[in-house]
Protein backbone atom coordinates (compact mmCIF):
# COMPACT_ATOMS: atom_id res chain seq x y z
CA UNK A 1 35.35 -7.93 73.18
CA UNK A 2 36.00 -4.61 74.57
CA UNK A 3 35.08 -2.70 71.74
CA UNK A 4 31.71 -4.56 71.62
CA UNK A 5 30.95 -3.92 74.96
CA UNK A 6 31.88 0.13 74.74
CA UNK A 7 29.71 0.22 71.78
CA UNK A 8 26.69 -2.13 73.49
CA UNK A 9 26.65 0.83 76.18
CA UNK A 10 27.10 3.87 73.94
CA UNK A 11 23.51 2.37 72.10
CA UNK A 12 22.19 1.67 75.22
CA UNK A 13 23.12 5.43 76.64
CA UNK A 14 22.40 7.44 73.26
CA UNK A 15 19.31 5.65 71.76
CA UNK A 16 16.54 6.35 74.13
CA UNK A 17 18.27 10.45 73.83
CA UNK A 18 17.84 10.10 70.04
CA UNK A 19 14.17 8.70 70.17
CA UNK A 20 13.33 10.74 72.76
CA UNK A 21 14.53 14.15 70.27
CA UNK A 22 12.58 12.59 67.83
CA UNK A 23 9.08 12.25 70.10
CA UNK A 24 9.16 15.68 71.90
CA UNK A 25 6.75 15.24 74.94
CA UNK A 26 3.64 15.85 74.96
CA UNK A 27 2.40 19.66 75.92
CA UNK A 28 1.30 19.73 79.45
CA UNK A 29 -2.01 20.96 80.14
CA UNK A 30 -3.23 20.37 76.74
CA UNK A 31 -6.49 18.97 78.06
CA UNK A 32 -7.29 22.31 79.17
CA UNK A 33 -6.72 23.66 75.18
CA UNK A 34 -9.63 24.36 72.89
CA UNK A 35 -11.51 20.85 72.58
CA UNK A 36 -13.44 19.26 69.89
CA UNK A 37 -16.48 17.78 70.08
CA UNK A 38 -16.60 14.15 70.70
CA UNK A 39 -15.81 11.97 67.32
CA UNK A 40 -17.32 8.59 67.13
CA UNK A 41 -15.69 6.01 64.03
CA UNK A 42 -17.53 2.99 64.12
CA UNK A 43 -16.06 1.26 61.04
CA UNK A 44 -13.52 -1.31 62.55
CA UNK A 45 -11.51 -1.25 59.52
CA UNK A 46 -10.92 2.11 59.97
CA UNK A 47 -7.45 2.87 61.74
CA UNK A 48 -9.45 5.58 63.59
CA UNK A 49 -12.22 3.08 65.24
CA UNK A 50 -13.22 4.23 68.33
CA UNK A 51 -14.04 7.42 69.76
CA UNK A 52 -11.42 11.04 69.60
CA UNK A 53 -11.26 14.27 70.79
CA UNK A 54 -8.70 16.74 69.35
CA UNK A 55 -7.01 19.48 71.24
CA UNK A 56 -6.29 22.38 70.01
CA UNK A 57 -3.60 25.51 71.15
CA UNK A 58 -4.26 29.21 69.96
CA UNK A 59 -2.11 29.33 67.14
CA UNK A 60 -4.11 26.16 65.78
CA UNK A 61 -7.06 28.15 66.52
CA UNK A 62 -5.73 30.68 64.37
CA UNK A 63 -5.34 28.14 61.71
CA UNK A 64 -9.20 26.64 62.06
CA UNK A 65 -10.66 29.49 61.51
CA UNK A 66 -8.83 30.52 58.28
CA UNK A 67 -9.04 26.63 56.75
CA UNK A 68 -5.94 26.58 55.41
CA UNK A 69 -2.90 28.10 56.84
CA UNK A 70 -1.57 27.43 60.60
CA UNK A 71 1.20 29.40 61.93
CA UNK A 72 4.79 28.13 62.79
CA UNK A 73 4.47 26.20 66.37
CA UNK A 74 0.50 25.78 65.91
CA UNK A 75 0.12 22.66 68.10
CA UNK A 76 -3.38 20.15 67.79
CA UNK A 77 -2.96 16.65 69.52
CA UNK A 78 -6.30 13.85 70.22
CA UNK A 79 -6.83 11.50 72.54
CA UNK A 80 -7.95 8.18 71.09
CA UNK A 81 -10.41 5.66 73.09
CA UNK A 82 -11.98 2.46 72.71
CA UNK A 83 -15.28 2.17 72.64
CA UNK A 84 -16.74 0.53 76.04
CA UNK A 85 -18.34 -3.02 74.90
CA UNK A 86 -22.17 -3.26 74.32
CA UNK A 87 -22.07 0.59 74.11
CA UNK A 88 -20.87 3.87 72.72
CA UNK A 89 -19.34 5.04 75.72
CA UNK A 90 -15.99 5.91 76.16
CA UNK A 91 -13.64 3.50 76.78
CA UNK A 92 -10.08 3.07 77.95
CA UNK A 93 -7.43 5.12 76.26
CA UNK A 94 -5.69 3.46 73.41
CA UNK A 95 -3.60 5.99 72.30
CA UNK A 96 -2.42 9.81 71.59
CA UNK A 97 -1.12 11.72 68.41
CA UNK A 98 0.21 15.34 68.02
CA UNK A 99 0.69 17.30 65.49
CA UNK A 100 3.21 20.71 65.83
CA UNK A 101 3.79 22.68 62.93
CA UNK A 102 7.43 22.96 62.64
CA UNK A 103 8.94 24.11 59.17
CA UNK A 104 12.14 21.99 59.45
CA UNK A 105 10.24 18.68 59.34
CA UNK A 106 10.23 19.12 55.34
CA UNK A 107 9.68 15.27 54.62
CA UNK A 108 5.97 15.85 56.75
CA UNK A 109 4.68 19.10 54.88
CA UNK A 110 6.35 21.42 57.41
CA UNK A 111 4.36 19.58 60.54
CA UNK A 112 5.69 17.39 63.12
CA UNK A 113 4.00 14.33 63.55
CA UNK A 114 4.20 11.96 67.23
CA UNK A 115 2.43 9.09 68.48
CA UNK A 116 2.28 7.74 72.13
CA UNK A 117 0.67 4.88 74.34
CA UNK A 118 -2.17 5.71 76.27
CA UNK A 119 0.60 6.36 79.30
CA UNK A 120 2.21 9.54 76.76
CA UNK A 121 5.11 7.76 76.28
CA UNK A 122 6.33 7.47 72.51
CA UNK A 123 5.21 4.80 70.19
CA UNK A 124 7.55 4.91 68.12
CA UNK A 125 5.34 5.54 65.16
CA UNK A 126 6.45 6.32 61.83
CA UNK A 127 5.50 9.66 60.68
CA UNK A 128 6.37 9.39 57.09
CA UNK A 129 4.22 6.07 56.89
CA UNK A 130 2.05 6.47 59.19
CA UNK A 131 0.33 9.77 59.54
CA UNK A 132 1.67 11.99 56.96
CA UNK A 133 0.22 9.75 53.49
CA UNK A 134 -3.32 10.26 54.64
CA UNK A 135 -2.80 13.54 55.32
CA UNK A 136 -1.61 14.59 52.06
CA UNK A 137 -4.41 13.07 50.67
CA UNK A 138 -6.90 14.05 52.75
CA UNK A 139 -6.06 17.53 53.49
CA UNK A 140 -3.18 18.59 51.04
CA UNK A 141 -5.34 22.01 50.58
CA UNK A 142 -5.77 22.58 54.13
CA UNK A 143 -2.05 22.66 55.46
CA UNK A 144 -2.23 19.21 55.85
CA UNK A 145 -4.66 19.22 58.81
CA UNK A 146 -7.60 16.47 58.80
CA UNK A 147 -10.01 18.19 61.11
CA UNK A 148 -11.77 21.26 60.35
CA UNK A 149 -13.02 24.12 62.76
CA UNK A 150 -16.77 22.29 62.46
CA UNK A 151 -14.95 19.86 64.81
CA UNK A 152 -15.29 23.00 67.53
CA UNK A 153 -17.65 24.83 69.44
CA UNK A 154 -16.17 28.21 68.40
C-alpha cells in the first residue's frame, strides 16, 4: 500500500513538469508580433472553421519572405475564434496553436508544434496527429509552414 501511494504522488508531482516541458508557454507579447490579416473559414467541416489571425516573430519574417526556409527558433502562433452567431464577426476565443522551429523535434519536420485553450494553457494536443500530417501535405515544400507571406501586410 505504501508503494502505491509513493508512486500515486511521484505521478501526481512529475506529470504536470513533464507536460508542461512538452507545451513550452506561450511567447509573451506575441500579440504585438507581425500580424496577419484576418482569415475567415466558413466550411464547418473544416477543423479551421471560424475566423484566425497568425502571429508572426522576426525570424519567421525572415522565413515569409524567402517561402521556404525559416531559421532555427523562428516562432508563428494564431489565435483561433468563433464566429459570433448571425454574423461574421469575431467571436469568443476557441483556441491557440504555435509553431517554433526547433531542429530536435525530428518526428515534426524540425518544428515544434503546441496547442492551448483559449486561457493559453496546454491542450494537450497531439502534434504528430494532429498538426504535423496536414502540414506535410500541405506545405512539405515550404518548411512545413501553411501560411504564406500573402497572409501579411509586408
Amino acid at each position: 500500500m505504501k508503494k502505491l501511494l509513493v508512486i500515486s504522488l511521484i505521478v501526481t508531482v512529475l506529470f504536470p513538469l513533464i507536460a508542461a516541458a512538452a507545451a513550452p508557454a506561450l511567447p509573451k507579447g506575441y500579440t504585438g508580433w507581425k500580424k496577419s490579416e484576418r482569415k475567415l473559414v466558413t466550411d464547418k467541416s473544416s477543423l479551421f472553421y471560424g475566423i484566425h489571425y497568425i502571429y508572426a516573430d522576426k525570424k519567421a519574417l525572415q522565413g515569409y519572405k524567402t517561402g521556404s526556409k525559416f531559421p532555427e527558433g523562428s516562432t508563428i502562433v494564431v489565435d483561433y475564434f468563433n464566429i459570433k452567431a448571425g454574423s461574421e464577426a469575431d467571436g469568443p476565443k476557441n483556441m491557440v496553436v504555435m509553431m517554433r522551429k526547433d531542429k530536435r523535434n525530428k518526428e515534426t519536420g524540425g518544428w515544434l508544434f503546441a496547442g492551448y485553450g483559449a486561457d493559453g494553457k496546454p491542450s494537450g494536443l497531439d502534434p504528430v496527429s494532429t498538426c504535423f500530417g496536414c502540414h506535410q501535405k500541405d506545405a512539405g515544400q515550404r518548411d512545413f509552414v501553411i501560411s504564406t507571406v500573402k497572409d501579411f501586410k509586408l
